[in-house]
Each structure stands twice: as C-alpha cells, then as structure tokens.
Protein backbone atom coordinates (compact mmCIF):
# COMPACT_ATOMS: atom_id res chain seq x y z
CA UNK A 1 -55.76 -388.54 25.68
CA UNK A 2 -54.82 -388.58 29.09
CA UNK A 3 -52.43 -385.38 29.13
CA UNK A 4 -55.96 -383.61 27.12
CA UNK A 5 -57.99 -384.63 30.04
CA UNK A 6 -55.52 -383.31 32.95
CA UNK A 7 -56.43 -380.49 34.95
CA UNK A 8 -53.62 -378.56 34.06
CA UNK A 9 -53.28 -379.04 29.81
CA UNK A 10 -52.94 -375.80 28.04
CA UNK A 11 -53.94 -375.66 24.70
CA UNK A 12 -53.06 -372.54 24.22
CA UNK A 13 -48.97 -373.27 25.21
CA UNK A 14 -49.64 -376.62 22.80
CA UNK A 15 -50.60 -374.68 20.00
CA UNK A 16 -47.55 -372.25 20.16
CA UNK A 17 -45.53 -374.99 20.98
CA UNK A 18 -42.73 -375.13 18.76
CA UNK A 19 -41.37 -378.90 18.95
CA UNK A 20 -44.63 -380.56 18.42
CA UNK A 21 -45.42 -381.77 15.01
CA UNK A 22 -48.45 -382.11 13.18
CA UNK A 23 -49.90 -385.12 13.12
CA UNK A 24 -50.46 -386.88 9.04
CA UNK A 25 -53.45 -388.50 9.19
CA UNK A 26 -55.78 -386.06 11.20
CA UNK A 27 -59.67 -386.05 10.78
CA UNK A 28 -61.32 -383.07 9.80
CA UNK A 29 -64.82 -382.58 10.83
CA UNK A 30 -67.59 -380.16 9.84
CA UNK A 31 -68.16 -379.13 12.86
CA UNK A 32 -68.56 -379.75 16.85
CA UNK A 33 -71.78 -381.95 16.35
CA UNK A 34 -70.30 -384.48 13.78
CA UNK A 35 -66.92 -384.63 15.77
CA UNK A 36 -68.96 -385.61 18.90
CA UNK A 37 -71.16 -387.94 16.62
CA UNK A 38 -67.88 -389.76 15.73
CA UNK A 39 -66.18 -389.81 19.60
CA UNK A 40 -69.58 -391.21 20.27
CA UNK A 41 -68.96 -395.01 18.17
CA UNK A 42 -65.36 -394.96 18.70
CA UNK A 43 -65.37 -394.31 22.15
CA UNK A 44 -68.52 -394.23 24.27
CA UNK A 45 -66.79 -394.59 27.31
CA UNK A 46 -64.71 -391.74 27.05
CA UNK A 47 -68.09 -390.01 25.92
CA UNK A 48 -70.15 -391.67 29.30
CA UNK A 49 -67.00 -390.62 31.49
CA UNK A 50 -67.18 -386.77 30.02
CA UNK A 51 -71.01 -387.15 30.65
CA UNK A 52 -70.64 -388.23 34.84
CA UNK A 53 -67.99 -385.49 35.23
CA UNK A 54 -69.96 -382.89 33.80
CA UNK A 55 -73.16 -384.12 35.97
CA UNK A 56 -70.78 -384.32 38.93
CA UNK A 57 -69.43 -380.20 38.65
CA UNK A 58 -73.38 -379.40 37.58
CA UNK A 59 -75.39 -381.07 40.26
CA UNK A 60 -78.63 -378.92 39.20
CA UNK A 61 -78.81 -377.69 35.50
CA UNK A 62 -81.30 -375.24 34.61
CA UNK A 63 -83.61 -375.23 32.03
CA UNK A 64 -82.99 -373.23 29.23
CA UNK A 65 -85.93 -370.21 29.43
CA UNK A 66 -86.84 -371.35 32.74
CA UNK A 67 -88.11 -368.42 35.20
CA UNK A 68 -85.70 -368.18 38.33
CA UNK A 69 -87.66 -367.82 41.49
CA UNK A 70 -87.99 -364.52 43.20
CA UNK A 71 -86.07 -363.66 46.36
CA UNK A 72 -88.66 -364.18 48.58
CA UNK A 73 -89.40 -367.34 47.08
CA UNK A 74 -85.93 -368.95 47.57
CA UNK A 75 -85.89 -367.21 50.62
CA UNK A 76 -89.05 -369.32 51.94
CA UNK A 77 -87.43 -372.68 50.26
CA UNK A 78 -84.08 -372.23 52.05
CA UNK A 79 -86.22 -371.68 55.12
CA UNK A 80 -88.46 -375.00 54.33
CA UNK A 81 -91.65 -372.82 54.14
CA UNK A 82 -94.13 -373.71 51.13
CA UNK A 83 -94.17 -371.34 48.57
CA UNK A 84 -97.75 -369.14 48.96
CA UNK A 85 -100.10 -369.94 46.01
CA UNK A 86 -100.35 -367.22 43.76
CA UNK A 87 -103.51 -365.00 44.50
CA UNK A 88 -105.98 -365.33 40.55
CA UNK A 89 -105.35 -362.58 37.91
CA UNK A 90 -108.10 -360.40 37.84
CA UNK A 91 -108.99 -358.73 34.40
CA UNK A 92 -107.96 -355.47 33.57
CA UNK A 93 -110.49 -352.89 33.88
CA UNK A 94 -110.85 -350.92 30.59
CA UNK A 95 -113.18 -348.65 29.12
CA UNK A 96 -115.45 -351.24 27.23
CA UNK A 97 -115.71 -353.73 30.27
CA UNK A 98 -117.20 -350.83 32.13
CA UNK A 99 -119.77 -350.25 29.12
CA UNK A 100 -120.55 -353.92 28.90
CA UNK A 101 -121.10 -354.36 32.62
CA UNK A 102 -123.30 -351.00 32.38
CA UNK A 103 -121.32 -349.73 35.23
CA UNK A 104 -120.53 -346.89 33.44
CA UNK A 105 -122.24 -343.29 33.59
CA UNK A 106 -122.55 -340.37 30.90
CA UNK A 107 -122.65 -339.35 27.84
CA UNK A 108 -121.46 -342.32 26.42
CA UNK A 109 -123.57 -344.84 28.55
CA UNK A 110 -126.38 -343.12 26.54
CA UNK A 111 -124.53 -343.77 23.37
CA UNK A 112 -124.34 -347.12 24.27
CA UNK A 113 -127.81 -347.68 24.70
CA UNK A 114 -128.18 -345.87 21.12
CA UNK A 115 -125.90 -348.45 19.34
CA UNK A 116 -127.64 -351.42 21.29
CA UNK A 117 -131.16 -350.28 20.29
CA UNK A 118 -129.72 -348.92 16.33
CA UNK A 119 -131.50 -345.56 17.43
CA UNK A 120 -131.11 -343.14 14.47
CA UNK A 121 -129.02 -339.83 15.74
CA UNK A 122 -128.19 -336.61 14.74
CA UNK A 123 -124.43 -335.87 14.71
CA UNK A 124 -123.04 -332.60 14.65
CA UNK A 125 -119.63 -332.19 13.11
CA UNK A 126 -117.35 -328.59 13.68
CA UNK A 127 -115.71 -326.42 10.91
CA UNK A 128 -113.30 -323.76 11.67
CA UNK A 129 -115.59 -321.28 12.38
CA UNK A 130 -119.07 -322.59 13.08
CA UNK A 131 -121.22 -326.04 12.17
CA UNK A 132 -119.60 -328.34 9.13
CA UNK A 133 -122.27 -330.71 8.60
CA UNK A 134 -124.73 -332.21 10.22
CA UNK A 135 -124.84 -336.49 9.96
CA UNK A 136 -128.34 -338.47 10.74
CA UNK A 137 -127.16 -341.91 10.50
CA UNK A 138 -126.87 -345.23 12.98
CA UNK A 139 -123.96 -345.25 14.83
CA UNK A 140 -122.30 -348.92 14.77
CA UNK A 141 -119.09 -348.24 16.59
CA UNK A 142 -117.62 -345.60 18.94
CA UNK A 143 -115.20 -345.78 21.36
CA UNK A 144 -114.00 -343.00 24.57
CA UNK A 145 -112.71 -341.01 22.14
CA UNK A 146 -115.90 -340.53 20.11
CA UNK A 147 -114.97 -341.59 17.18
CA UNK A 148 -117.66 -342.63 15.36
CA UNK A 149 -118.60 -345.73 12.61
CA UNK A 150 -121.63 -344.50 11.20
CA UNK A 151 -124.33 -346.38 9.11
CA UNK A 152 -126.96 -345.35 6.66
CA UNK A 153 -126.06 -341.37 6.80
CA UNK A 154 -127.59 -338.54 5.18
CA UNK A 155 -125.63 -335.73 5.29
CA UNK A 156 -126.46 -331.63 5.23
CA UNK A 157 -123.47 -329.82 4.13
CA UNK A 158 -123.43 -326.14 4.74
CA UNK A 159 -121.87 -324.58 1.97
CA UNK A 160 -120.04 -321.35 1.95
CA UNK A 161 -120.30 -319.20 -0.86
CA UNK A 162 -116.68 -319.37 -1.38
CA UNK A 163 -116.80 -322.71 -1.87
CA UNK A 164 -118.92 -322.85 -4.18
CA UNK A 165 -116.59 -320.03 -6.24
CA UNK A 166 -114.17 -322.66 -6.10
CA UNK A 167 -115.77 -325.25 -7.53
CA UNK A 168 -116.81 -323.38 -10.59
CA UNK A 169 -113.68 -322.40 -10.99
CA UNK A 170 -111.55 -325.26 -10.17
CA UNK A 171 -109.76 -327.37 -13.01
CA UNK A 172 -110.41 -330.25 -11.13
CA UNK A 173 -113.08 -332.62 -13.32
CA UNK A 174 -116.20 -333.76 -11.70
CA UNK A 175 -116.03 -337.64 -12.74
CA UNK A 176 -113.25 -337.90 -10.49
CA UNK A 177 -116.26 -338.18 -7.50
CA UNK A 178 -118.41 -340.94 -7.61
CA UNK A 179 -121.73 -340.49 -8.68
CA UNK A 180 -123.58 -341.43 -5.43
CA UNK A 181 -120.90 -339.35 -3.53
CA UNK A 182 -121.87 -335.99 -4.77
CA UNK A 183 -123.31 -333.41 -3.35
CA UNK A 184 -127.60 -332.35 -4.25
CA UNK A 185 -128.22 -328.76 -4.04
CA UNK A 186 -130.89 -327.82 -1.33
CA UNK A 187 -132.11 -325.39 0.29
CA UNK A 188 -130.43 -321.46 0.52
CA UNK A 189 -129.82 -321.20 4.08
CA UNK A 190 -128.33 -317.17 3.52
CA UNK A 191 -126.71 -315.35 0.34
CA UNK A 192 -123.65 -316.95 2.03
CA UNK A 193 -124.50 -320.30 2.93
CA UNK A 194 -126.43 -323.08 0.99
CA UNK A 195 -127.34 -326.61 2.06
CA UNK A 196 -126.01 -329.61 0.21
CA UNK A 197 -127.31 -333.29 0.68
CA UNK A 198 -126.06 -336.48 -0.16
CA UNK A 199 -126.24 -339.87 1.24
CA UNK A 200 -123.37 -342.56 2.52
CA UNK A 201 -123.92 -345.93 3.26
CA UNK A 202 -120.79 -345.82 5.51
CA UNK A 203 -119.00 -343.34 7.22
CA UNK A 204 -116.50 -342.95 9.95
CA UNK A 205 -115.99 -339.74 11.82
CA UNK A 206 -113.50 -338.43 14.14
CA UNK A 207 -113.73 -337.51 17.69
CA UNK A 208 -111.87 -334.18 17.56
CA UNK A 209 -114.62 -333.22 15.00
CA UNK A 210 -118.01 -334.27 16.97
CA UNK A 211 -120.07 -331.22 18.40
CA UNK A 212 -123.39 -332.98 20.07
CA UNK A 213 -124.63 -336.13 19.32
CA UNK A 214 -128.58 -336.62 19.37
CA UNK A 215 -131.41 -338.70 19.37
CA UNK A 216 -132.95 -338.18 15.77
C-alpha cells in the first residue's frame, strides 16, 4: 500500500511489468462505488487520510453548476471592494404590455378597445383579385399581426360564376360539409358574382388576408 501511495508509482510500468504475478485471491468489485464502500469498513483511516490529502491539494472546491464570477467581479474581490448590488430586472417591453398599459397608438389601440367592449365589426378579407368575403362577427383575439379569433360570424361570400360551374360539376359529394357549414344562396350581386351566407360560431382569420376592419 505504501509503494501505491508514493508519488512516483506507475501503474502503467506495473501493469506491463513482466515479473510480477497475479495475485490468487483478488476481490472483484462491480464497480468504483462498491470498491470504495468496502475500503471504507476495512480501512477508514486509509479512507480519512485520502480524504485530508485531497482537501489539502483542493483548498476551495467548486460547486458543481455553480456560476463563476465575472472579471470585474473578482477583480473588485481581489481588490477588497464589495461587489455592487445588481441594479432590478425590468420587464421586457412587448407588444401586449404596451396594449394593456394603453400606451399604445393606432389601429390596433382601436381594436383593442373593440375586443374590451365585444363591439360587433365588419371584417374585410382579400381574394386574388378583389374582396373574398366579408366577416361581421366579435373579435376575441388578435395580436400585431392581425390575426384574428373571431366569434359569432356571419359571413357574405362573393361567389364567382366559375365557382359555382365547379361545384355543379365537381364529383366531390355534398355530405362531406357539415350541414351548418354550408353556404345559403343570396342575393345576385352581377351575372358574374352572387352572394352566399352562412354563419360560424368560431372562426380564426389570418393577418395576410385582412383588408379593413370596422365598427359594424
């Protein structure tokens, strides 16, 4: 035990070494843990001796996970200064702390004040060529993007002509669609274009598709 603890053993050179012999009645352990539980009750001074060296080469272990100080904070300890107290976190300025404080101003201040008072509005949405649909509904949610949660909508499609020629003809069947998601004919807007109604009790819409929204 006493040539294992010297400062210069080499357990490499003793492994390779070629006129040591294996000892007969070595212990085999499952691993590192169990071999220091058993050094532990057959010799715990060898164990508290291992312990006081180790503390002696390590005056000041840290932590595992424990933040290092900055430079400028070891810099101040070294020079004996305290260490300044950390100035409060303020919170982060975002979009809907502006709304909530009402500091905000525009378009969607007013549509804040819509969703805070459930004022009915008229929402506009875009096709590829001209007006989609228009939306009267309550508008629940929205955010800087405008989309839109939408309550209690009734919706005006405006129907191309074409469209319709493709429903005739398509193979597609009807009962595929909900009943109370169909579309009611209404009124003919032009030999081209006819209105079609329907009602949703939810609906969410998005931004890139809003024209105007409205005060009913």
């Amino acid at each position: 035990m006493e040539e294992l603890a010297a400062d210069d053993f080499d357990p490499r050179a003793l492994l390779h070494a070629e006129d040591v012999k294996a000892m007969p009645n070595v212990m085999c352990f499952a691993d590192v843990d169990s071999f220091e539980d058993h050094l532990r009750k057959k010799d715990p001074e060898i164990v508290a001796e291992l312990l006081a060296e180790e503390a002696r080469r390590v005056p000041t272990m840290i932590a595992p996970f424990e933040k290092l100080p900055l430079p400028a904070e070891r810099r101040l300890a070294l020079m004996g200064a305290p260490t300044p107290a950390k100035p409060p976190r303020r919170p982060a300025k975002t979009f809907l702390s502006a709304i909530a404080k009402h500091l905000y101003r525009g378009p969607l201040a007013a549509l804040c004040s819509w969703v805070e008072q459930k004022e009915r509005v008229e929402v506009r949405i875009r096709s590829r060529d001209g007006v989609h649909s228009v939306l009267a509904a309550t508008v629940v949610a929205f955010d800087k993007f405008w989309n839109l949660a939408l309550h209690d909508v009734d919706e005006v499609y405006y129907c191309p002509k074409r469209i319709r020629k493709f429903r005739t003809t398509s193979k597609l069947p009807l009962e595929i669609v909900p009943a109370n998601l169909r579309y009611e004919p209404g009124l003919k807007v032009s030999s081209r274009i006819q209105q079609l109604t329907r009602h949703l009790p939810q609906l969410f819409v998005r931004g890139d598709n809003v024209i105007s929204v409205a005060l009913k």
